[in-house]
C-alpha atoms as a PDB file:
ATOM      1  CA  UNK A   1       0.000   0.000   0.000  1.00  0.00           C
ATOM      2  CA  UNK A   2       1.661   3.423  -1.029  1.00  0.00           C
ATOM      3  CA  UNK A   3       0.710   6.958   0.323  1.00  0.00           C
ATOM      4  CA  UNK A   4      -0.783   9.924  -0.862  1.00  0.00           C
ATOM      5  CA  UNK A   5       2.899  11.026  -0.162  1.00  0.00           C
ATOM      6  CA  UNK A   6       4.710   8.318  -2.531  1.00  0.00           C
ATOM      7  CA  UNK A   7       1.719   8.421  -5.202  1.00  0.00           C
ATOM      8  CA  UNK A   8       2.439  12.114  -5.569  1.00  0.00           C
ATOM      9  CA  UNK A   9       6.286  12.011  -6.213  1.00  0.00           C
ATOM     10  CA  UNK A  10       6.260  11.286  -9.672  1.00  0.00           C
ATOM     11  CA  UNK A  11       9.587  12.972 -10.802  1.00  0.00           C
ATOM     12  CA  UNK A  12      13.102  13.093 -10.147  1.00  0.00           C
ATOM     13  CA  UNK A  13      13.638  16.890 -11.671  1.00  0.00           C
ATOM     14  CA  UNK A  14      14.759  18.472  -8.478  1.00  0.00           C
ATOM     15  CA  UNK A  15      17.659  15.491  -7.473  1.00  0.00           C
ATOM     16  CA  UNK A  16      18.503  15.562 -11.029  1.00  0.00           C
ATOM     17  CA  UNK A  17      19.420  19.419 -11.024  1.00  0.00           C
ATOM     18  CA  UNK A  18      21.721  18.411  -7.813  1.00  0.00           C
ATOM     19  CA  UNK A  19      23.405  15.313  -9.383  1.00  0.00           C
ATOM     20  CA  UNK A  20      24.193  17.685 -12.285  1.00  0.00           C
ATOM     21  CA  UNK A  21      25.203  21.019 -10.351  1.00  0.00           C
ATOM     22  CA  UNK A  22      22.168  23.262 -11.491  1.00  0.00           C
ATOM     23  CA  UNK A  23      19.425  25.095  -9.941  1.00  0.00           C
ATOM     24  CA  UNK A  24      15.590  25.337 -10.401  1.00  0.00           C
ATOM     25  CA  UNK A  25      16.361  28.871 -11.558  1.00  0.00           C
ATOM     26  CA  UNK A  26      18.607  27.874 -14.312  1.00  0.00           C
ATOM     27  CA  UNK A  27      16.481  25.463 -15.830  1.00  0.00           C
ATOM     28  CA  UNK A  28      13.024  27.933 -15.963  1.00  0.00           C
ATOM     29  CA  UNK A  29      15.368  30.280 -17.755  1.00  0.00           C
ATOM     30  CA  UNK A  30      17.282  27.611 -20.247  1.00  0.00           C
ATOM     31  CA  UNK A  31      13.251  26.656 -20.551  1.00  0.00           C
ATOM     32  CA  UNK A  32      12.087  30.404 -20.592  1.00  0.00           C
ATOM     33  CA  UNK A  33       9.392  29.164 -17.834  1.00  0.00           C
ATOM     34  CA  UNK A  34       8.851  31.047 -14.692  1.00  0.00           C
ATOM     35  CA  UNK A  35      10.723  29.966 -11.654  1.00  0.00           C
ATOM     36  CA  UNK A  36       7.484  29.396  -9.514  1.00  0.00           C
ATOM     37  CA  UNK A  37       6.750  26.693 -12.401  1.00  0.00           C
ATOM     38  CA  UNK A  38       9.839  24.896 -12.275  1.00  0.00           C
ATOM     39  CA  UNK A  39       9.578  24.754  -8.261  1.00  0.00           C
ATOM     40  CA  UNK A  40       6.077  23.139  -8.261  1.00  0.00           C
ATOM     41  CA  UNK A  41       7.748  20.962 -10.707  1.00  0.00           C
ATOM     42  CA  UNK A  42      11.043  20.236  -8.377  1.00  0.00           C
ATOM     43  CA  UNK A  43       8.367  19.542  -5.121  1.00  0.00           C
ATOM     44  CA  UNK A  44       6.393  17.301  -7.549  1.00  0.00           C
ATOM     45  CA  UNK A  45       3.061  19.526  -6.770  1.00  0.00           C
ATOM     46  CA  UNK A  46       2.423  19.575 -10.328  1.00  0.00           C
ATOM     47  CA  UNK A  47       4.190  17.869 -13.346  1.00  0.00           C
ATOM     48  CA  UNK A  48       5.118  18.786 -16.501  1.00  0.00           C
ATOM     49  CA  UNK A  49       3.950  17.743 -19.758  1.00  0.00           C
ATOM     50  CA  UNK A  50       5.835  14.991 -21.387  1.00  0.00           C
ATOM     51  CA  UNK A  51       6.955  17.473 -24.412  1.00  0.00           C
ATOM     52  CA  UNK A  52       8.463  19.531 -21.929  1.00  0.00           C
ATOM     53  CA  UNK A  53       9.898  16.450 -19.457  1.00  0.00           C
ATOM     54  CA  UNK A  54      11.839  15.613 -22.770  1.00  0.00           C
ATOM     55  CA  UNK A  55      12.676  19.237 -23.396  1.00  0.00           C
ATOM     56  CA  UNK A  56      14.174  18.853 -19.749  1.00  0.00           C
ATOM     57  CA  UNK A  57      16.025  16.340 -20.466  1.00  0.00           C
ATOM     58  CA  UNK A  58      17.630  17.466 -23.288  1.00  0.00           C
ATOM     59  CA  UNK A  59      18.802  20.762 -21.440  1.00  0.00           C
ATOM     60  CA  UNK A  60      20.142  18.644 -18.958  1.00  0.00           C
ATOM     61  CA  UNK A  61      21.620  15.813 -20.877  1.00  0.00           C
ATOM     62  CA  UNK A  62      20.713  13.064 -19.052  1.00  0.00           C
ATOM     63  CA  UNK A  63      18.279  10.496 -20.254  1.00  0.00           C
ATOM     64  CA  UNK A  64      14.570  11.151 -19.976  1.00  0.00           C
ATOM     65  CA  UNK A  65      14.075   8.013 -17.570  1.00  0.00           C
ATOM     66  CA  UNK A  66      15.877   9.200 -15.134  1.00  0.00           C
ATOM     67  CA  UNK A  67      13.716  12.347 -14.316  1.00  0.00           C
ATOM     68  CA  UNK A  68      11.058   9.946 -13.723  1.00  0.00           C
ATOM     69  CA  UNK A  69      10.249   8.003 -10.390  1.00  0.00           C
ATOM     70  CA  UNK A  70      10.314   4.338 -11.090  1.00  0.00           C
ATOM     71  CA  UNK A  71       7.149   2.250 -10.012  1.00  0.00           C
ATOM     72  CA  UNK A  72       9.094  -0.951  -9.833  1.00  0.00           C
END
Protein backbone atom coordinates (compact mmCIF):
# COMPACT_ATOMS: atom_id res chain seq x y z
CA UNK A 1 0.00 0.00 0.00
CA UNK A 2 1.66 3.42 -1.03
CA UNK A 3 0.71 6.96 0.32
CA UNK A 4 -0.78 9.92 -0.86
CA UNK A 5 2.90 11.03 -0.16
CA UNK A 6 4.71 8.32 -2.53
CA UNK A 7 1.72 8.42 -5.20
CA UNK A 8 2.44 12.11 -5.57
CA UNK A 9 6.29 12.01 -6.21
CA UNK A 10 6.26 11.29 -9.67
CA UNK A 11 9.59 12.97 -10.80
CA UNK A 12 13.10 13.09 -10.15
CA UNK A 13 13.64 16.89 -11.67
CA UNK A 14 14.76 18.47 -8.48
CA UNK A 15 17.66 15.49 -7.47
CA UNK A 16 18.50 15.56 -11.03
CA UNK A 17 19.42 19.42 -11.02
CA UNK A 18 21.72 18.41 -7.81
CA UNK A 19 23.41 15.31 -9.38
CA UNK A 20 24.19 17.68 -12.28
CA UNK A 21 25.20 21.02 -10.35
CA UNK A 22 22.17 23.26 -11.49
CA UNK A 23 19.43 25.10 -9.94
CA UNK A 24 15.59 25.34 -10.40
CA UNK A 25 16.36 28.87 -11.56
CA UNK A 26 18.61 27.87 -14.31
CA UNK A 27 16.48 25.46 -15.83
CA UNK A 28 13.02 27.93 -15.96
CA UNK A 29 15.37 30.28 -17.76
CA UNK A 30 17.28 27.61 -20.25
CA UNK A 31 13.25 26.66 -20.55
CA UNK A 32 12.09 30.40 -20.59
CA UNK A 33 9.39 29.16 -17.83
CA UNK A 34 8.85 31.05 -14.69
CA UNK A 35 10.72 29.97 -11.65
CA UNK A 36 7.48 29.40 -9.51
CA UNK A 37 6.75 26.69 -12.40
CA UNK A 38 9.84 24.90 -12.27
CA UNK A 39 9.58 24.75 -8.26
CA UNK A 40 6.08 23.14 -8.26
CA UNK A 41 7.75 20.96 -10.71
CA UNK A 42 11.04 20.24 -8.38
CA UNK A 43 8.37 19.54 -5.12
CA UNK A 44 6.39 17.30 -7.55
CA UNK A 45 3.06 19.53 -6.77
CA UNK A 46 2.42 19.57 -10.33
CA UNK A 47 4.19 17.87 -13.35
CA UNK A 48 5.12 18.79 -16.50
CA UNK A 49 3.95 17.74 -19.76
CA UNK A 50 5.84 14.99 -21.39
CA UNK A 51 6.96 17.47 -24.41
CA UNK A 52 8.46 19.53 -21.93
CA UNK A 53 9.90 16.45 -19.46
CA UNK A 54 11.84 15.61 -22.77
CA UNK A 55 12.68 19.24 -23.40
CA UNK A 56 14.17 18.85 -19.75
CA UNK A 57 16.03 16.34 -20.47
CA UNK A 58 17.63 17.47 -23.29
CA UNK A 59 18.80 20.76 -21.44
CA UNK A 60 20.14 18.64 -18.96
CA UNK A 61 21.62 15.81 -20.88
CA UNK A 62 20.71 13.06 -19.05
CA UNK A 63 18.28 10.50 -20.25
CA UNK A 64 14.57 11.15 -19.98
CA UNK A 65 14.07 8.01 -17.57
CA UNK A 66 15.88 9.20 -15.13
CA UNK A 67 13.72 12.35 -14.32
CA UNK A 68 11.06 9.95 -13.72
CA UNK A 69 10.25 8.00 -10.39
CA UNK A 70 10.31 4.34 -11.09
CA UNK A 71 7.15 2.25 -10.01
CA UNK A 72 9.09 -0.95 -9.83
Amino acid sequence: MTTKEETRKLNRIKAVLAETGHTGKWLAEQLGKDPATVSKWCTNTSQPDLVTLTEISNIINVNVRELIVSNK
